[in-house]
N, C-alpha and C. Protein backbone atom coordinates (compact mmCIF):
# COMPACT_ATOMS: atom_id res chain seq x y z
N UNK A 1 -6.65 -5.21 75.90
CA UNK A 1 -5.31 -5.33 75.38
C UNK A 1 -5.31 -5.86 73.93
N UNK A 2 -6.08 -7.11 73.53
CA UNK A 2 -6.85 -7.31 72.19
C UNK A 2 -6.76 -6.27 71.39
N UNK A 3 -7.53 -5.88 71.75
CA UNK A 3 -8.30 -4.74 70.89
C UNK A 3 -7.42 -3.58 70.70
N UNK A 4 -6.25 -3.28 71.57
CA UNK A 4 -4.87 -2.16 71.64
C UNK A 4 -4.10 -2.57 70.28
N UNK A 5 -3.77 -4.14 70.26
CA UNK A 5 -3.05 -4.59 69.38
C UNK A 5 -3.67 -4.72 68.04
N UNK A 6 -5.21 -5.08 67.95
CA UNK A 6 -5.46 -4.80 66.86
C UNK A 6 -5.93 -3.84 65.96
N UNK A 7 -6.01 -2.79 66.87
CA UNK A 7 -5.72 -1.19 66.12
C UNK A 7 -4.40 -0.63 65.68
N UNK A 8 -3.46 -1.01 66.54
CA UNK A 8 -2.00 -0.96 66.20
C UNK A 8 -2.16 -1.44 64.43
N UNK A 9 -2.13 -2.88 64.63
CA UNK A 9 -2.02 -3.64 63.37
C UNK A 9 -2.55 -2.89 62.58
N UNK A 10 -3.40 -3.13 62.65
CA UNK A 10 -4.45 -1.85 61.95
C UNK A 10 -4.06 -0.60 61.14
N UNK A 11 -3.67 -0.12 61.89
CA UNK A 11 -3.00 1.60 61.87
C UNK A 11 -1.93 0.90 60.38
N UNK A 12 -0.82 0.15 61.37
CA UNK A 12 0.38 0.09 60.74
C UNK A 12 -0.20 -0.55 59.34
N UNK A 13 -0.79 -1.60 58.93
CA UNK A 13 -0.68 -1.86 57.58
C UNK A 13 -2.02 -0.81 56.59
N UNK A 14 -2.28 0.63 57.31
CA UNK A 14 -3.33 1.36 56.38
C UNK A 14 -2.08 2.41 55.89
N UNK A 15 -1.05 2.15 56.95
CA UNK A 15 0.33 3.18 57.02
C UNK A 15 1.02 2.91 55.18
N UNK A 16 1.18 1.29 55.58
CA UNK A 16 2.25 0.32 54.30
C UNK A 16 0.72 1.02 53.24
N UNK A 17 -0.40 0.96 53.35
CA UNK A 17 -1.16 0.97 51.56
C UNK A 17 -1.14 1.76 51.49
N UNK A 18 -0.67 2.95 52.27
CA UNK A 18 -0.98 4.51 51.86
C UNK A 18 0.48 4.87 51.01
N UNK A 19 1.94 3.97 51.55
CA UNK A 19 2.75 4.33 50.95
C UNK A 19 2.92 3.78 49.54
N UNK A 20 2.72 2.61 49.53
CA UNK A 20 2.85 1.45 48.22
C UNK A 20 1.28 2.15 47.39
N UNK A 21 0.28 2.93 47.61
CA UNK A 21 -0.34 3.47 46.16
C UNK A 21 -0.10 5.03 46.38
N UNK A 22 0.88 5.53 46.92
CA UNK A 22 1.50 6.73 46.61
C UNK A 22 2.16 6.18 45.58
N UNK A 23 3.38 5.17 45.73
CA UNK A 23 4.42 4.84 45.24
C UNK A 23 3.79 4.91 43.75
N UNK A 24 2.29 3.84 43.69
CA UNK A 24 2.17 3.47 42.48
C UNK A 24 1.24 5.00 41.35
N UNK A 25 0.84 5.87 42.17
CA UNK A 25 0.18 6.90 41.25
C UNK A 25 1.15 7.59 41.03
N UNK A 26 2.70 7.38 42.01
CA UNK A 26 3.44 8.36 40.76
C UNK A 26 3.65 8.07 39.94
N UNK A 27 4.20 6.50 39.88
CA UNK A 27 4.23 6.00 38.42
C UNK A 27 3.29 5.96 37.51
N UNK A 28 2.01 6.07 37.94
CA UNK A 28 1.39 6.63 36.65
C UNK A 28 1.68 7.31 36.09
N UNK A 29 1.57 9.27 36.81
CA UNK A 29 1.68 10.21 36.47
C UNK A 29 2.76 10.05 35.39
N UNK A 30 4.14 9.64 35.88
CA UNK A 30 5.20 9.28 35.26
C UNK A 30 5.34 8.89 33.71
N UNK A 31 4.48 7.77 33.73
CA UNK A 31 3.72 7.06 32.58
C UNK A 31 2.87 8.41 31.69
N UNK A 32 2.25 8.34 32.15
CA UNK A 32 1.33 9.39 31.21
C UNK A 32 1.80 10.46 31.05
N UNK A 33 2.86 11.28 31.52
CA UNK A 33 3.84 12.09 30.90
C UNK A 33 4.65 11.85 30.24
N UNK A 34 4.98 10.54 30.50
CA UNK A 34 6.61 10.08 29.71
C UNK A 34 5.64 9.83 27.65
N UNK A 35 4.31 9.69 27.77
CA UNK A 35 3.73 9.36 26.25
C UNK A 35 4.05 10.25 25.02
N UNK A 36 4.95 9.77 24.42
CA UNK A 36 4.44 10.65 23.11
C UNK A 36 6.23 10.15 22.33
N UNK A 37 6.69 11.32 21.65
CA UNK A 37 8.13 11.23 20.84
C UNK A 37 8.94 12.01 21.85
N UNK A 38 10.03 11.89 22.28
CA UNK A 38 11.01 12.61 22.53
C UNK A 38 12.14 12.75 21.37
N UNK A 39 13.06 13.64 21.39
CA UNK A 39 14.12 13.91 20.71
C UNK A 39 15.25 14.24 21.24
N UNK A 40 16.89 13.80 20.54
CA UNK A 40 17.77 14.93 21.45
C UNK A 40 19.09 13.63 21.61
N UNK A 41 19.74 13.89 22.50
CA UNK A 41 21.03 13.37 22.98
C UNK A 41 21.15 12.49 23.66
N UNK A 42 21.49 11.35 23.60
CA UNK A 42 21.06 9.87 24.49
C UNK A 42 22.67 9.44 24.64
N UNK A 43 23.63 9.83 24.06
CA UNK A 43 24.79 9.66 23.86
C UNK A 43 24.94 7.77 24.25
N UNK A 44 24.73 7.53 22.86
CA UNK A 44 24.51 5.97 22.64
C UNK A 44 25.54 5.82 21.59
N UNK A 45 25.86 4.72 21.67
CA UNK A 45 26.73 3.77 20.03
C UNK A 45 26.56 2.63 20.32
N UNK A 46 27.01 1.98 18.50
CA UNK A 46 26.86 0.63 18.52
C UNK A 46 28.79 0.34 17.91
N UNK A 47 28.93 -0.46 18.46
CA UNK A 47 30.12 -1.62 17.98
C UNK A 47 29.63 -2.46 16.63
N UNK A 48 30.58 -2.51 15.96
CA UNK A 48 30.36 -2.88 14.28
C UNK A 48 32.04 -3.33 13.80
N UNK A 49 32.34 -4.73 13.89
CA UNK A 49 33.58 -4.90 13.19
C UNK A 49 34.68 -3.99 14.35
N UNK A 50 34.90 -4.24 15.07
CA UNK A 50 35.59 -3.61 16.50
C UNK A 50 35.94 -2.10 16.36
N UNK A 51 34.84 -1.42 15.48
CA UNK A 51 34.59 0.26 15.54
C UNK A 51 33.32 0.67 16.26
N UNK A 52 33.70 1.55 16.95
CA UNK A 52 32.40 2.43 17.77
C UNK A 52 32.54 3.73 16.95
N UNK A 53 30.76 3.39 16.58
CA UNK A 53 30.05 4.67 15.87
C UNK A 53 28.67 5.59 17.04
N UNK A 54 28.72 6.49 17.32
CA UNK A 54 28.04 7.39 17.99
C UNK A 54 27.09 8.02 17.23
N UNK A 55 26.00 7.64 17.92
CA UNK A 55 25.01 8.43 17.42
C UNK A 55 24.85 9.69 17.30
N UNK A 56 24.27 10.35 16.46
CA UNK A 56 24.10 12.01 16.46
C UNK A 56 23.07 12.58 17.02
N UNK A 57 21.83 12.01 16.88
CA UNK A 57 20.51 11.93 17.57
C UNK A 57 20.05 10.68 17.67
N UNK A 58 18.62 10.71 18.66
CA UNK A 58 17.91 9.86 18.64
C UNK A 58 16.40 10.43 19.16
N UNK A 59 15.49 9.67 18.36
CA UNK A 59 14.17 9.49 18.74
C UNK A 59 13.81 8.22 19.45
N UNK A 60 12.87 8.95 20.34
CA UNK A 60 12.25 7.30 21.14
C UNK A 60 10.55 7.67 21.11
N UNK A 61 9.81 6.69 20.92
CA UNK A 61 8.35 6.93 21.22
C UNK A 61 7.74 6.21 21.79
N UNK A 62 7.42 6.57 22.98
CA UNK A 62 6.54 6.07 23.94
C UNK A 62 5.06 5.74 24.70
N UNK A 63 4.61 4.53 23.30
CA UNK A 63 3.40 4.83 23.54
C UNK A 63 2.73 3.60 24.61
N UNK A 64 1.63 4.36 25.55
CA UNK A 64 1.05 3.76 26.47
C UNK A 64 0.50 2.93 26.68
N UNK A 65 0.02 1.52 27.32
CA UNK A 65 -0.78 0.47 27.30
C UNK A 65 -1.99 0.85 27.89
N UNK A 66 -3.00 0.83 27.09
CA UNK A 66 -4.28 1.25 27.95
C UNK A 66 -4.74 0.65 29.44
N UNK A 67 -4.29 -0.93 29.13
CA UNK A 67 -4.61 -1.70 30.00
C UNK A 67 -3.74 -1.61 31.43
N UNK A 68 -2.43 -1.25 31.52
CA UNK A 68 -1.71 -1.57 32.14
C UNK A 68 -1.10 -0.08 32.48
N UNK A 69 -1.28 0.93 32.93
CA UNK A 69 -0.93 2.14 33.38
C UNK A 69 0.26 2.68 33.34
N UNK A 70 1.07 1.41 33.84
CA UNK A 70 2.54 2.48 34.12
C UNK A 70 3.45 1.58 32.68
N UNK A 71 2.94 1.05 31.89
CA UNK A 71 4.35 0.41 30.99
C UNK A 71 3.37 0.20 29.17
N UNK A 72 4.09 -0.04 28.43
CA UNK A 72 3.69 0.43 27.18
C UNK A 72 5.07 0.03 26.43
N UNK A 73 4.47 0.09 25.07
CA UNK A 73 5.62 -0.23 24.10
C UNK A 73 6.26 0.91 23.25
N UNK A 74 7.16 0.99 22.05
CA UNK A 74 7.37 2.15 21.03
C UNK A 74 8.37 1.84 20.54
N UNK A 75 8.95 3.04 19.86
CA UNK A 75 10.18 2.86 19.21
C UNK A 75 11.43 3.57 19.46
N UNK A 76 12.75 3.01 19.58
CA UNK A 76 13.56 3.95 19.66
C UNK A 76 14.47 3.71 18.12
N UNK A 77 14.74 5.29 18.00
CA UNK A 77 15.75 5.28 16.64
C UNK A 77 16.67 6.34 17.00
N UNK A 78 18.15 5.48 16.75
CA UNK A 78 19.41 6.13 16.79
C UNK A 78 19.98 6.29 15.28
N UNK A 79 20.00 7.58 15.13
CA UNK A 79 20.70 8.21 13.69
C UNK A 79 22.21 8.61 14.03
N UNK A 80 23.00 8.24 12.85
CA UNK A 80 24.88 8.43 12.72
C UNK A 80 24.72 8.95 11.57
N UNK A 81 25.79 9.80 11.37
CA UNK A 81 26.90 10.44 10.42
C UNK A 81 28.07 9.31 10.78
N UNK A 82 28.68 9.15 9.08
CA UNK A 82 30.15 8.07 8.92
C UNK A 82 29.74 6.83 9.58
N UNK A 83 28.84 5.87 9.63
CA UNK A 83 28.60 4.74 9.82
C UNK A 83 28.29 3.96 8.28
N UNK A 84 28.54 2.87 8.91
CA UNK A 84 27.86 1.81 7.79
C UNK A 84 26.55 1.77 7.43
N UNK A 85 25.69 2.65 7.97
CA UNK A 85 24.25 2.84 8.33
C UNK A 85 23.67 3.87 8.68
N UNK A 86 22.13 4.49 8.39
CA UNK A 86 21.99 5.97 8.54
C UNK A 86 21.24 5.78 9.82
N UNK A 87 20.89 4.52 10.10
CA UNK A 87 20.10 4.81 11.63
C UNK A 87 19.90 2.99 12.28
N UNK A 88 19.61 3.24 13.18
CA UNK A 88 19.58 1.93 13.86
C UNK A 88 17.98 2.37 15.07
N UNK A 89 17.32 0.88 14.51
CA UNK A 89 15.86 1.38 15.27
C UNK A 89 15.34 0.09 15.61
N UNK A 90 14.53 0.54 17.20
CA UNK A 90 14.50 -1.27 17.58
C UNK A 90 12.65 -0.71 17.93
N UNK A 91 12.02 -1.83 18.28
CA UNK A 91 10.94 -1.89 18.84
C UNK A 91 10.95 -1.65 20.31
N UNK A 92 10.55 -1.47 21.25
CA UNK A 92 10.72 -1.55 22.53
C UNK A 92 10.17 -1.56 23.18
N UNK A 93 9.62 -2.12 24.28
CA UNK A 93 8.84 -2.60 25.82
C UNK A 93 9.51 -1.67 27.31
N UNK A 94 8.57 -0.88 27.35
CA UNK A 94 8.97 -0.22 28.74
C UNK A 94 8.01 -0.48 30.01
N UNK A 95 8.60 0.28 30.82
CA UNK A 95 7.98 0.41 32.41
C UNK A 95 8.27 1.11 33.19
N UNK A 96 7.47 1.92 33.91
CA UNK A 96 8.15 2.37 35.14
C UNK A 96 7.64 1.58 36.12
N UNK A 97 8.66 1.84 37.29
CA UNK A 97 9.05 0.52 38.33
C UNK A 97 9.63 1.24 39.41
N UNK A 98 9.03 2.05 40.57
CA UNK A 98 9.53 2.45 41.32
C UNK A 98 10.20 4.00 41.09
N UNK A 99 9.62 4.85 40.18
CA UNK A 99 10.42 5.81 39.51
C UNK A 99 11.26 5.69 37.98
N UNK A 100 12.13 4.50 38.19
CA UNK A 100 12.48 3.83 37.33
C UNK A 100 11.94 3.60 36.05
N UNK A 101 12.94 3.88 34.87
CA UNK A 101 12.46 3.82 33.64
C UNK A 101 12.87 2.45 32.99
N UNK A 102 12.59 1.51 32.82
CA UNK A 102 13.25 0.48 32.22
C UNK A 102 12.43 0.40 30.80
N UNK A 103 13.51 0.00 29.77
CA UNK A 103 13.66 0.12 28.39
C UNK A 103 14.06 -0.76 27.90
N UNK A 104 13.41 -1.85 26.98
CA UNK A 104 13.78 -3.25 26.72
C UNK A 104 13.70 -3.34 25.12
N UNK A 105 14.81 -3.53 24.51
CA UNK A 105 15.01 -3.74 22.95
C UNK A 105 14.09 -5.10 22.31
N UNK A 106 13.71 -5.09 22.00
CA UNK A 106 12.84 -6.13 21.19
C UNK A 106 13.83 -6.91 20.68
N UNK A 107 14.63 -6.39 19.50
CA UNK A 107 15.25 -6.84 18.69
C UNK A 107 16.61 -7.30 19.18
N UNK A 108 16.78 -6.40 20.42
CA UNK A 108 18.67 -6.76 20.59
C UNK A 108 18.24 -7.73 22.26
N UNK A 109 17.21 -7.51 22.61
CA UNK A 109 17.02 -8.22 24.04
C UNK A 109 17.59 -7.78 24.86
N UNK A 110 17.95 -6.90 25.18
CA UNK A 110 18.52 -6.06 25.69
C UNK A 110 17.90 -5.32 26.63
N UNK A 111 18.15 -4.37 28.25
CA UNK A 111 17.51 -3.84 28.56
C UNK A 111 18.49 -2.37 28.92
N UNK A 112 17.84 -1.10 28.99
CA UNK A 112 18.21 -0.33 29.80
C UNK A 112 17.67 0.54 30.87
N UNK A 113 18.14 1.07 31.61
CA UNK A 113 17.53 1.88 33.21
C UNK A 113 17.72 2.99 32.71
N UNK A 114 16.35 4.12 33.18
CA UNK A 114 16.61 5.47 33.04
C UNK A 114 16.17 5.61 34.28
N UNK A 115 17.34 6.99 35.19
CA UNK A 115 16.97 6.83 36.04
C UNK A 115 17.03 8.54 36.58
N UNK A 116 17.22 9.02 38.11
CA UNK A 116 17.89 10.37 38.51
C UNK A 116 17.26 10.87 37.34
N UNK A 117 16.01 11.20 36.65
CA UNK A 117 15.74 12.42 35.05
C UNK A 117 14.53 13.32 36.08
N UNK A 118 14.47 14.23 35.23
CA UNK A 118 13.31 15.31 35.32
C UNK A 118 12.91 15.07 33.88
N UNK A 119 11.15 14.84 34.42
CA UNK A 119 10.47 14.87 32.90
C UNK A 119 8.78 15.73 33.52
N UNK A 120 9.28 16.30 32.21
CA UNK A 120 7.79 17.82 32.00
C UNK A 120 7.29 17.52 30.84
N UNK A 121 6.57 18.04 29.87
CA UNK A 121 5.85 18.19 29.10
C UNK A 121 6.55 18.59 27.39
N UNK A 122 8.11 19.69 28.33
CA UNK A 122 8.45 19.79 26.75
C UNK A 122 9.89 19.26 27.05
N UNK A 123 10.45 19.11 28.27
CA UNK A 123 11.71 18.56 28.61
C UNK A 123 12.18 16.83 29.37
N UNK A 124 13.13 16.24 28.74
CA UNK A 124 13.17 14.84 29.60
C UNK A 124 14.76 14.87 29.79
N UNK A 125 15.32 14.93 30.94
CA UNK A 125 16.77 15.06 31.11
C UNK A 125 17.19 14.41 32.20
N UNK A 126 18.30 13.37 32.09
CA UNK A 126 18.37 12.40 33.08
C UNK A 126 19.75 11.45 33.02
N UNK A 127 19.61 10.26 33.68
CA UNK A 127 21.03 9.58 33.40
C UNK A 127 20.29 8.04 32.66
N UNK A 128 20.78 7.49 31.64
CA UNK A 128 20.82 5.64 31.25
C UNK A 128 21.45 5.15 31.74
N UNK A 129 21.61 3.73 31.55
CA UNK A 129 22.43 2.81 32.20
C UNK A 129 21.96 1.39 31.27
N UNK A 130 23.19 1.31 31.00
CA UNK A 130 22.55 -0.51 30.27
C UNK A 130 23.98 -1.75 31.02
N UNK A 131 23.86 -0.51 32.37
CA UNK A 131 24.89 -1.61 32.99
C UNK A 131 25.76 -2.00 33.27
N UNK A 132 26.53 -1.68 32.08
CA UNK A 132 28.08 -1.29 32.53
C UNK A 132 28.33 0.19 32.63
N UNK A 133 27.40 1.03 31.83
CA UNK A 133 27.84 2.70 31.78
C UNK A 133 26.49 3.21 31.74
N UNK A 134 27.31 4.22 32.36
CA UNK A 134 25.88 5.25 33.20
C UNK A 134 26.37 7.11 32.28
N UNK A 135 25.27 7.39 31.44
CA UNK A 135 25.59 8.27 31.01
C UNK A 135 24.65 9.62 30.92
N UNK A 136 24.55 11.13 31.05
CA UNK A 136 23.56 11.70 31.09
C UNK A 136 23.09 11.93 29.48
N UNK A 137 21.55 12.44 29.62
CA UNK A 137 20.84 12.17 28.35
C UNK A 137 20.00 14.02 28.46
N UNK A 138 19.50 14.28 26.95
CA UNK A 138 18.83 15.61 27.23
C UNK A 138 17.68 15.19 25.94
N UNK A 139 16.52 15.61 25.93
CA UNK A 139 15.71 15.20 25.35
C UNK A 139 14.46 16.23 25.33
N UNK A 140 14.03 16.60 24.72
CA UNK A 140 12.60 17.17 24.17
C UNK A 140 11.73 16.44 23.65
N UNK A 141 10.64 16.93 24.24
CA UNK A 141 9.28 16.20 23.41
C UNK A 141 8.81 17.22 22.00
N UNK A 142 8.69 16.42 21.22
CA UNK A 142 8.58 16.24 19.36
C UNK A 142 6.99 15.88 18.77
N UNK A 143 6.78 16.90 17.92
CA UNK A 143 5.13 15.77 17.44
C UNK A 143 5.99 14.21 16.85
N UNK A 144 5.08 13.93 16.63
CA UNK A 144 5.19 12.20 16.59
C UNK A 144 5.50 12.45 15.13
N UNK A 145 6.47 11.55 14.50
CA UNK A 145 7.37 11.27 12.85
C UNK A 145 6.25 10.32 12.38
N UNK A 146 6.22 9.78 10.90
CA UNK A 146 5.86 9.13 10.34
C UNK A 146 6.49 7.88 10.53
N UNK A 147 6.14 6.62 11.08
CA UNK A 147 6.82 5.56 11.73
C UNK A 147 7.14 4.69 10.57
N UNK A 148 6.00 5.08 9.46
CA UNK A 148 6.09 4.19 8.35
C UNK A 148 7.07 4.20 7.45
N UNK A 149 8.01 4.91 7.45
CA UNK A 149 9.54 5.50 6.94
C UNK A 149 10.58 4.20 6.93
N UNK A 150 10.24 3.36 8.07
CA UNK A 150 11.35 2.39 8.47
C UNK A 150 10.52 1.17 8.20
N UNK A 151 10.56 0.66 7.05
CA UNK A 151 9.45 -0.50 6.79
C UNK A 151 9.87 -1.87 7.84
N UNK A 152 11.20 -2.01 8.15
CA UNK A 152 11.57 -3.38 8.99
C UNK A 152 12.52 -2.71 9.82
N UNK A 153 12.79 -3.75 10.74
CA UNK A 153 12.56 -2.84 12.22
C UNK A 153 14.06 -3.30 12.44
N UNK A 154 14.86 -3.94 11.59
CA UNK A 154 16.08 -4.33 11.79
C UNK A 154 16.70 -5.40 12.60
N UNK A 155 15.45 -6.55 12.28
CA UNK A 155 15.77 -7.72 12.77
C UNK A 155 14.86 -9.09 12.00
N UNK A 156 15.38 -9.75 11.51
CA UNK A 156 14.58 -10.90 10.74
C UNK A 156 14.65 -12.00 11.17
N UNK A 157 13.41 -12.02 11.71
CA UNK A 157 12.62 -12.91 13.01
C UNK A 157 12.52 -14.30 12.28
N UNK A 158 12.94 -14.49 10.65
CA UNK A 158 12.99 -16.04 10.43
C UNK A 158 14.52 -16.65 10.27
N UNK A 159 15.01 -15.66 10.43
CA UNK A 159 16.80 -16.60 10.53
C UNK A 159 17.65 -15.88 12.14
N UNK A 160 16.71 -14.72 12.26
CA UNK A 160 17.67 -14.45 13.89
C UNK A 160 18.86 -13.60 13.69
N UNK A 161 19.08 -13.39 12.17
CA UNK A 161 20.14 -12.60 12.07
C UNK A 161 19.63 -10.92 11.41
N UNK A 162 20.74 -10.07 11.53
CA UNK A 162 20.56 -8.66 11.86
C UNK A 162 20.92 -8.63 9.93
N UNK A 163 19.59 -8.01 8.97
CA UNK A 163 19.96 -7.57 7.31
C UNK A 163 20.79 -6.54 7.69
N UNK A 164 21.74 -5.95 7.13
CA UNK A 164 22.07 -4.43 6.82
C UNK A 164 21.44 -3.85 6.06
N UNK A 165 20.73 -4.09 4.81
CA UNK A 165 19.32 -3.25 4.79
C UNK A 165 18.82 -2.59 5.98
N UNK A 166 17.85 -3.73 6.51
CA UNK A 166 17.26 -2.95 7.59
C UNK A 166 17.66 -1.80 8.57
N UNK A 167 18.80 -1.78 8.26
CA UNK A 167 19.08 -0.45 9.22
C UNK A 167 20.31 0.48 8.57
N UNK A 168 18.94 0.82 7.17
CA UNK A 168 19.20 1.58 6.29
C UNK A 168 20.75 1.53 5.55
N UNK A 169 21.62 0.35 5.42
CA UNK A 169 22.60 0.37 4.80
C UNK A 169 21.92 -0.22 2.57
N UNK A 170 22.46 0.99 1.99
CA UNK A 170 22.06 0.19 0.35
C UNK A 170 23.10 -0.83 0.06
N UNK A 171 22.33 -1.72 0.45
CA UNK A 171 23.16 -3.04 -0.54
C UNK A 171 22.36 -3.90 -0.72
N UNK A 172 22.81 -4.82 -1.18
CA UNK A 172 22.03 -6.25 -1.94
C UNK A 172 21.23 -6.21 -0.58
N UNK A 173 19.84 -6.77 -1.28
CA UNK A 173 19.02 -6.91 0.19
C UNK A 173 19.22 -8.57 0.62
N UNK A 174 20.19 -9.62 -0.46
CA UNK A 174 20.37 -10.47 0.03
C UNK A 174 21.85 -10.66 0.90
N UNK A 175 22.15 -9.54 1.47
CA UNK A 175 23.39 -9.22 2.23
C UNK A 175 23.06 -9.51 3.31
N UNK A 176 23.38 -10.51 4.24
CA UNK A 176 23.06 -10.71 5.40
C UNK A 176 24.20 -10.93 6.47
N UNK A 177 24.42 -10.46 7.71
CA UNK A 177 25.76 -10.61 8.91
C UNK A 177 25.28 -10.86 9.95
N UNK A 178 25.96 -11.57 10.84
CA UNK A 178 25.28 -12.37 11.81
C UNK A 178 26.18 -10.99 13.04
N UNK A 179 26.71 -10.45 12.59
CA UNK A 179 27.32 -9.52 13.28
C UNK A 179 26.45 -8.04 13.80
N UNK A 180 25.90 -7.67 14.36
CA UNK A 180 24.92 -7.40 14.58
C UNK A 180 25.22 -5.96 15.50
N UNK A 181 25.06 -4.41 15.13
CA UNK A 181 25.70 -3.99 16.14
C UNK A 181 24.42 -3.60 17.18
N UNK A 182 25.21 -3.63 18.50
CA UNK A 182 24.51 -3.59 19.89
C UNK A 182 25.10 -2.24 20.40
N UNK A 183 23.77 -1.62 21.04
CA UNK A 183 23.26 -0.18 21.36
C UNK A 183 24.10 -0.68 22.66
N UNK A 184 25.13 0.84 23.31
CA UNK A 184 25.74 0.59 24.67
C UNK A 184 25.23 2.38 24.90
N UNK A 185 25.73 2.56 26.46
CA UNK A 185 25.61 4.35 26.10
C UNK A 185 27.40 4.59 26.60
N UNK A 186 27.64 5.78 26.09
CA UNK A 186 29.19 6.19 26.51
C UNK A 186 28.98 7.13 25.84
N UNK A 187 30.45 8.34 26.14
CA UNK A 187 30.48 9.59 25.76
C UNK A 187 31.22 9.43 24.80
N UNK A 188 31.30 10.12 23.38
CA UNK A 188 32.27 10.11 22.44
C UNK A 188 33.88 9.75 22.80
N UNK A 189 34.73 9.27 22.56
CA UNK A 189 36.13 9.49 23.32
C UNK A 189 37.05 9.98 21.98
C-alpha cells in the first residue's frame, strides 16, 4: 500500500514538472523571437499641460539577456506630428511571464502588459495594457536603427526631472519642467 502511494506521488509531481518546463520553454521560444526592432502602431500618447498627443509610430527594441532567457532590456521610441516634441524614448526592462509580455519604462517607472498577440518573425500583433486601457497594437519586425541618434534618453538622473531637450524639443538646453509627459495607450478620440 506504501509503495501504491508512493508511485502515485510520484507520477503526480513528474505530471506538475512536465507542465511548469513546458510552461517555461515557451517562454523562451517567446523570448528569442520577440529579439530584435519592431515597428508600427502601438496606439500610445502622452499628456503634456492637460493635452493628449498620439503617437504616429513607434519603435521598440528588444534585446535579450544572455544570462537570463526569457527577459532582457531595449528601447522603446514613440514619434508625433504637432507635439511639443518629435519623439519620446525610454530605456526599458522586459519579461515574459507566463506568455505574458511585461514592459517596464526605466525612465517613467512605469510598467505595461502585452498580452492575447501573435508573434512570428516578420509580424507582432496583439493587445497592451498599462492598466487602465487595453488597446490593440500591429507591429513588424525592422533591421535595427542607429540607437546613437538619441544621445539622452529623456530623463536626468541628477535632478529627477524630465529636459525638453531630451525628447527632441529645440530650446535652451537649460529649459527644464518637472512636468513630464507619461506614455498611456488609447485610441485617438
Amino acid at each position: 500500500m506504501m509503495k501504491k502511494i508512493h508511485t502515485l506521488m510520484m507520477t503526480a509531481l513528474m505530471a506538475v514538472m512536465t507542465i511548469s518546463l513546458t510552461a517555461c520553454d515557451e517562454d523562451v521560444l517567446i523570448a528569442e523571437t520577440l529579439e530584435g526592432t519592431w515597428a508600427g502602431t502601438m496606439y500610445v500618447y502622452t499628456s503634456y499641460h492637460d493635452t493628449r498627443y498620439y503617437a504616429t509610430s513607434t519603435e521598440i527594441t528588444f534585446e535579450g539577456d544572455p544570462f537570463r532567457w526569457t527577459r532582457g532590456t531595449g528601447y522603446w521610441v514613440d514619434y508625433y506630428s504637432n507635439a511639443p516634441w518629435d519623439y519620446v524614448a525610454n530605456h526599458i526592462e522586459w519579461k515574459v511571464n507566463n506568455r505574458n509580455i511585461e514592459v517596464y519604462f526605466v525612465e517613467d517607472r512605469t510598467t505595461m502588459v502585452i498580452r492575447d498577440y501573435h508573434l512570428n518573425d516578420n509580424s507582432f500583433t496583439g493587445y497592451i495594457a498599462d492598466g487602465e486601457n487595453d488597446v490593440e497594437f500591429r507591429l513588424r519586425h525592422i533591421s535595427s536603427p542607429n540607437w546613437n541618434r538619441y544621445d539622452r534618453w529623456g530623463y536626468d538622473g541628477w535632478n529627477g526631472y524630465w529636459s525638453r531637450e531630451t525628447r527632441g524639443i529645440s530650446t535652451d538646453s537649460t529649459t527644464v519642467t518637472s512636468e513630464r509627459p507619461i506614455r498611456k495607450v488609447g485610441m485617438p478620440q
